[in-house]
C-alpha atoms as a PDB file:
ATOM      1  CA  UNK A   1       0.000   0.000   0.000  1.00  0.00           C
ATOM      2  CA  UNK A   2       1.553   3.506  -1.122  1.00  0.00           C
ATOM      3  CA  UNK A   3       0.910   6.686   0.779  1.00  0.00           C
ATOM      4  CA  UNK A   4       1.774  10.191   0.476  1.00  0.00           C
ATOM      5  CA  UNK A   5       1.053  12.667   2.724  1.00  0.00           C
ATOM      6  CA  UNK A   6       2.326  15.965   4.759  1.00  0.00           C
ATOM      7  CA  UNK A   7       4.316  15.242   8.130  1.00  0.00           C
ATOM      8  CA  UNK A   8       3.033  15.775  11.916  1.00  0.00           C
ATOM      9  CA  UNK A   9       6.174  15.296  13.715  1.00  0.00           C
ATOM     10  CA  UNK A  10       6.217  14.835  17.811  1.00  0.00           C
ATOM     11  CA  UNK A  11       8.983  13.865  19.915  1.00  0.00           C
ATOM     12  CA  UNK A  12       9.610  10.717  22.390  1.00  0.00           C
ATOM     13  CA  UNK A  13       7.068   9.327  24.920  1.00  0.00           C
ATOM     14  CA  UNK A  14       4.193  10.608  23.403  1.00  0.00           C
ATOM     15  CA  UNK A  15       1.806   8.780  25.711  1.00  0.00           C
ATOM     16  CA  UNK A  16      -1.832   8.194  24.823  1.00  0.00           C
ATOM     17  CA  UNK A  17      -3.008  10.502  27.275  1.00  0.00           C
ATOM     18  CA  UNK A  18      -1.492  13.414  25.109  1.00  0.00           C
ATOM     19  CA  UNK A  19      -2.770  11.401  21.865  1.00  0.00           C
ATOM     20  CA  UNK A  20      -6.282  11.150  23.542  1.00  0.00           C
ATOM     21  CA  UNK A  21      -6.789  13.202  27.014  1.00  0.00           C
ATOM     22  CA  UNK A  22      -8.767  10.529  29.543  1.00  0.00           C
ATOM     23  CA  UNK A  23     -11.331  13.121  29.813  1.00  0.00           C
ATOM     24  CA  UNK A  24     -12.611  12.667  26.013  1.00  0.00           C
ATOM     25  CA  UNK A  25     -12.797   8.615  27.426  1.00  0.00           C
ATOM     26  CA  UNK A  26     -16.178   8.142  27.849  1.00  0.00           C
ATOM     27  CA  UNK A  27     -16.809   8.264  23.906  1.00  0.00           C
ATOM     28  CA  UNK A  28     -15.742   5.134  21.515  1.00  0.00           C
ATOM     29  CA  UNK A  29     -17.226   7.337  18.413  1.00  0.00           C
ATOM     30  CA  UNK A  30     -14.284   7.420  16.004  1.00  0.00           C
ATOM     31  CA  UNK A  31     -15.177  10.771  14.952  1.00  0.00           C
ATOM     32  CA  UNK A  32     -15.430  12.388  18.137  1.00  0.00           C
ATOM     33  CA  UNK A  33     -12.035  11.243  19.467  1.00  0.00           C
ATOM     34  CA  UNK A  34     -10.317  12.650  16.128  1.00  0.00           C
ATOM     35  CA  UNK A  35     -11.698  15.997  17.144  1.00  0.00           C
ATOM     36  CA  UNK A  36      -9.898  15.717  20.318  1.00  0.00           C
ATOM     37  CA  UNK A  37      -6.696  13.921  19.031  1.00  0.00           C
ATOM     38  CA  UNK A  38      -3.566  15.470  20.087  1.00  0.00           C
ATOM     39  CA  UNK A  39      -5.260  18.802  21.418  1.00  0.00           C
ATOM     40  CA  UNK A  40      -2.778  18.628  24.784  1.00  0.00           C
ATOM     41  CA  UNK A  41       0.581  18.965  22.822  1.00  0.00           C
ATOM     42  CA  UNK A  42      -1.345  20.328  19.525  1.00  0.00           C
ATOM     43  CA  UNK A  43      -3.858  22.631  19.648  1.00  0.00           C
ATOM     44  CA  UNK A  44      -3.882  22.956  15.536  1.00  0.00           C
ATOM     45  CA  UNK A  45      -3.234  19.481  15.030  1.00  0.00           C
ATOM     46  CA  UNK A  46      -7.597  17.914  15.035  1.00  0.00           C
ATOM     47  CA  UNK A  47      -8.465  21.320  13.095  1.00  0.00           C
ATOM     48  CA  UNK A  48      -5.568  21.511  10.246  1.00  0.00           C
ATOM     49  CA  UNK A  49      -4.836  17.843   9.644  1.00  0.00           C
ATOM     50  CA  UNK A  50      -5.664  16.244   6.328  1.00  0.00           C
ATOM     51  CA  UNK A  51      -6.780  13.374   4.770  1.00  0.00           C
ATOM     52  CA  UNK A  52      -3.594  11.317   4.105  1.00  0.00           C
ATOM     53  CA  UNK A  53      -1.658  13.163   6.527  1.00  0.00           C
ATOM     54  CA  UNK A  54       1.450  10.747   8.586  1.00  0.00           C
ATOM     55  CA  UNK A  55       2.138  11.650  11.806  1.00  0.00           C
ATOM     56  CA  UNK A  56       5.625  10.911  13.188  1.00  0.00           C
ATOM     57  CA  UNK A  57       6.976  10.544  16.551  1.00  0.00           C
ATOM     58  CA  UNK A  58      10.407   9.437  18.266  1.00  0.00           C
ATOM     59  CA  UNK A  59      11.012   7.045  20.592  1.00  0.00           C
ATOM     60  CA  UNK A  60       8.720   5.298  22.769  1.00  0.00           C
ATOM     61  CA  UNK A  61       5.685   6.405  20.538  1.00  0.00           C
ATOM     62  CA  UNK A  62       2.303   5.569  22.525  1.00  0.00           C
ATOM     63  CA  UNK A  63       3.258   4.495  25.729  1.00  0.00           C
ATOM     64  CA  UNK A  64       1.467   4.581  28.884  1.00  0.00           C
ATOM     65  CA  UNK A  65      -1.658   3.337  29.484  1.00  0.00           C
ATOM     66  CA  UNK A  66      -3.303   0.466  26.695  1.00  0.00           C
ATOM     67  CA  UNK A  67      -6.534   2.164  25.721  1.00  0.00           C
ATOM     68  CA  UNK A  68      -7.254   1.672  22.423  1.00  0.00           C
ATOM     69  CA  UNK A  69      -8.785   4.760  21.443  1.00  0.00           C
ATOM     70  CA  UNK A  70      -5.670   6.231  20.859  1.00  0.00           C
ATOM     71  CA  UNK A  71      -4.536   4.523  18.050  1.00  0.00           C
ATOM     72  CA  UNK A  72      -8.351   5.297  17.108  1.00  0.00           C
ATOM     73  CA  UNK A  73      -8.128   8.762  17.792  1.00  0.00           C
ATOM     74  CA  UNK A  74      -4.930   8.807  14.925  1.00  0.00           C
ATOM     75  CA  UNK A  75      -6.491   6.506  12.614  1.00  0.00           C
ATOM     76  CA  UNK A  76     -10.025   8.959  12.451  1.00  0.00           C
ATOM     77  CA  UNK A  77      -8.370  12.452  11.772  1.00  0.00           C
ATOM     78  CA  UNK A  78      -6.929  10.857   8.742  1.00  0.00           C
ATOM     79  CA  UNK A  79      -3.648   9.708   9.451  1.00  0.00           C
ATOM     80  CA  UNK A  80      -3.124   6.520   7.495  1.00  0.00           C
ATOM     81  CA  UNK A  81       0.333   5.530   9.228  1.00  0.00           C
ATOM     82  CA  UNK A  82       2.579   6.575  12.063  1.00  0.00           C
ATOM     83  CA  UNK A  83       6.002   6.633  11.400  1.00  0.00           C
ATOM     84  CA  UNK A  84       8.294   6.599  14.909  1.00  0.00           C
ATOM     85  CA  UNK A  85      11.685   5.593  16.231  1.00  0.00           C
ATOM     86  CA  UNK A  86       9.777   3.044  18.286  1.00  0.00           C
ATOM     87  CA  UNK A  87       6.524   1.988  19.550  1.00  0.00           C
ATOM     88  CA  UNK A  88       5.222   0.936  22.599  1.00  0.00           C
ATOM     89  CA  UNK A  89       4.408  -2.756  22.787  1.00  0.00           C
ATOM     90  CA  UNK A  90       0.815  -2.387  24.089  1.00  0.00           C
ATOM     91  CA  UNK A  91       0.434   0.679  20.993  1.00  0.00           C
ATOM     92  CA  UNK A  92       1.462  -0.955  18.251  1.00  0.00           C
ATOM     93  CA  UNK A  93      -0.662  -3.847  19.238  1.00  0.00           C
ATOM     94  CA  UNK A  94      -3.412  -1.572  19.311  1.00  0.00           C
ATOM     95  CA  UNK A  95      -2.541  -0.545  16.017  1.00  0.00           C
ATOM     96  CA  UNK A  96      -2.839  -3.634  14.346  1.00  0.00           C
ATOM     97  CA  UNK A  97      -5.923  -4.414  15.717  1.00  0.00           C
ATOM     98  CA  UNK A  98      -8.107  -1.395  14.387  1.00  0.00           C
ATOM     99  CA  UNK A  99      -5.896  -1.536  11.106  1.00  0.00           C
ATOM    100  CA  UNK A 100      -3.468   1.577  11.633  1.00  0.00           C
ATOM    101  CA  UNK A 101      -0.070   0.813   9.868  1.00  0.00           C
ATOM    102  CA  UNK A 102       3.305   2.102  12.046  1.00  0.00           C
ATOM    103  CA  UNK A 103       6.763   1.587  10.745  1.00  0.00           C
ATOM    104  CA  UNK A 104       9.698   2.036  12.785  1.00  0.00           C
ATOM    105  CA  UNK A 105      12.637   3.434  12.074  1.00  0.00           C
ATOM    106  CA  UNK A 106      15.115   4.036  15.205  1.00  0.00           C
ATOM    107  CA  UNK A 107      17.170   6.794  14.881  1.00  0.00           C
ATOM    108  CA  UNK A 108      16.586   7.737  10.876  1.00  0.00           C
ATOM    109  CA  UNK A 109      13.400   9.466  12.139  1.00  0.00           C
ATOM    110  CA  UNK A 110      15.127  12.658  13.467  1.00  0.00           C
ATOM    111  CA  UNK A 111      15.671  13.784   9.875  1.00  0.00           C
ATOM    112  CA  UNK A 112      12.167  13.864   9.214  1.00  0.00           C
ATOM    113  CA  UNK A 113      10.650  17.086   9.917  1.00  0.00           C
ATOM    114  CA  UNK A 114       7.150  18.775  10.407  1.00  0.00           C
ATOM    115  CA  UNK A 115       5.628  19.845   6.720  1.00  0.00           C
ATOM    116  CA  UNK A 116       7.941  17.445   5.086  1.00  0.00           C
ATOM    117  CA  UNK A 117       6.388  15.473   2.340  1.00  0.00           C
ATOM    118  CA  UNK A 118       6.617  11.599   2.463  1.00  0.00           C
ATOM    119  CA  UNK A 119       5.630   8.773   0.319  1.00  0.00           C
ATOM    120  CA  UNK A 120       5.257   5.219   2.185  1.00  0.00           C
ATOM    121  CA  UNK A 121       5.162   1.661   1.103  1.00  0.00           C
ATOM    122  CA  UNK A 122       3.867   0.060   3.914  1.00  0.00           C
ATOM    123  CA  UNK A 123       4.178  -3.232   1.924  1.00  0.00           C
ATOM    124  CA  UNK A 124       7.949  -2.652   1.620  1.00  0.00           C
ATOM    125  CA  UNK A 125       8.791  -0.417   4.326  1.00  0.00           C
ATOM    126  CA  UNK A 126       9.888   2.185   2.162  1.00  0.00           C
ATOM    127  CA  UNK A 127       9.493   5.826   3.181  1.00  0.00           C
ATOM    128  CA  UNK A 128      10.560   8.145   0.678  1.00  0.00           C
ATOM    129  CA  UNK A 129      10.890  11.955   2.147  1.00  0.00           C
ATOM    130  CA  UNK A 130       9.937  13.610  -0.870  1.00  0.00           C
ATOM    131  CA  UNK A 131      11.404  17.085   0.923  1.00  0.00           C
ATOM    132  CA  UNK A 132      14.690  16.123   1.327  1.00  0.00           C
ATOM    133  CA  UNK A 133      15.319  12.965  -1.175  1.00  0.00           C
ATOM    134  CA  UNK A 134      15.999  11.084   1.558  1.00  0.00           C
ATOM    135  CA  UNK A 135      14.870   7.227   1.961  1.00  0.00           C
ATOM    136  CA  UNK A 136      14.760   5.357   5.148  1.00  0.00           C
ATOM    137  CA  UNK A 137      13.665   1.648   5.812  1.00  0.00           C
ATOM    138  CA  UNK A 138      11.505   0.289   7.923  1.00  0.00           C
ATOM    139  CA  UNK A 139      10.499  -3.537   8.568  1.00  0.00           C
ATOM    140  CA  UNK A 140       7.951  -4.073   6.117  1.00  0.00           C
ATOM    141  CA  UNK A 141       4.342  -5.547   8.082  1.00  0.00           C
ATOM    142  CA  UNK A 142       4.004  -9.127   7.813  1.00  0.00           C
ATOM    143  CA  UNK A 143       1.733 -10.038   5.020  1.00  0.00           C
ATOM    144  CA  UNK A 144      -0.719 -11.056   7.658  1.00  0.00           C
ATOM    145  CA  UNK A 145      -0.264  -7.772   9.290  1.00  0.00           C
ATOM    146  CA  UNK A 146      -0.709  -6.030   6.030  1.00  0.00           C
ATOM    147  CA  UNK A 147      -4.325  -7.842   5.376  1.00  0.00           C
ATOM    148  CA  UNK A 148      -5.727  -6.664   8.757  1.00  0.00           C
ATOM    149  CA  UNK A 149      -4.592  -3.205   7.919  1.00  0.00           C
ATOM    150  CA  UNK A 150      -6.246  -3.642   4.677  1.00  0.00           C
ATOM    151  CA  UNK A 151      -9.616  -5.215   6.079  1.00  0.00           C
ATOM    152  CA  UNK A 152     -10.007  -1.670   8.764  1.00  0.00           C
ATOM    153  CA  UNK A 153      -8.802  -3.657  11.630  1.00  0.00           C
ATOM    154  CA  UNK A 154      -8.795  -7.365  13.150  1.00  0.00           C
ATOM    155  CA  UNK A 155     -12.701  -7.760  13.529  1.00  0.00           C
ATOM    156  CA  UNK A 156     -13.202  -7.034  10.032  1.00  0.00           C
ATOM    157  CA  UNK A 157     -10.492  -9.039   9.224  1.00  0.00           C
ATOM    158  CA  UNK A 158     -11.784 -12.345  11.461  1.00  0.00           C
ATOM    159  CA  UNK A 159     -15.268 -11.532   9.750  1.00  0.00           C
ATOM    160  CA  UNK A 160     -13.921 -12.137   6.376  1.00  0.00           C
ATOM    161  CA  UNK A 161     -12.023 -15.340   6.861  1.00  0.00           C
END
């Protein structure tokens, strides 16, 4: 699956309570948790983002507590993947279940900036920074991993096998 989109770029140990403040918890509509995502560390970032937008973090990406509505939260404004250094095991578990792509890329990702333009292969781990020329690589997803990203998520994916 190819992507392109502009960069959101955070720093390390973005927890989920900055991705999705506990007080929006009591809502599991996708839609209303996108409106919230990120408002802690980024006011701008629930009113400006885009369709197709890739949000970026460093190290540690999504740690703290396992709710999933943060990988929700990202996956509802638009993002299609999140790019980081490294994820938290409980996140990117998360992740794959509702069918949001993340790559890591250790210590590549601090030459990826905010606004940069990036084009992603999530089936090859390929991220092309179409800003700079530069290309990292990331571990591709398992095939496996790739279909439940590609059914919206491991329900949909159960439902179809």
């Amino acid at each position: 699956m190819s992507l392109e989109g502009k960069v959101w770029r955070y720093g390390d140990n973005i927890d989920t309570d900055v991705i999705i403040p506990a007080r929006y918890l009591n809502s599991f509509d996708p839609k209303d948790l996108a409106s919230h995502c990120m408002e802690d560390i980024d006011e701008t970032f629930s009113k400006k983002v885009q369709e197709g937008d890739i949000m970026v973090g460093g190290k540690n990406f999504g740690c703290g507590s396992s709710r999933e509505h943060a990988p929700v939260a990202i996956k509802a404004s638009g993002v299609p993947v999140v790019i980081a250094a490294s994820f938290a095991r409980i996140f990117y578990r998360n992740g794959i279940n509702i069918g949001l792509p993340l790559l890591e890329i250790g210590d590549d990702v601090e030459k990826i900036k905010a606004e940069d333009k990036l084009r992603v292969d999530t089936s090859t781990g390929t991220i092309e920074d179409l800003t700079t020329g530069d290309v990292f690589h990331a571990h591709p997803l398992p095939g496996f991993v790739q279909e439940i990203a590609q059914a919206g998520g491991l329900i949909n994916y159960i439902k179809k096998k």
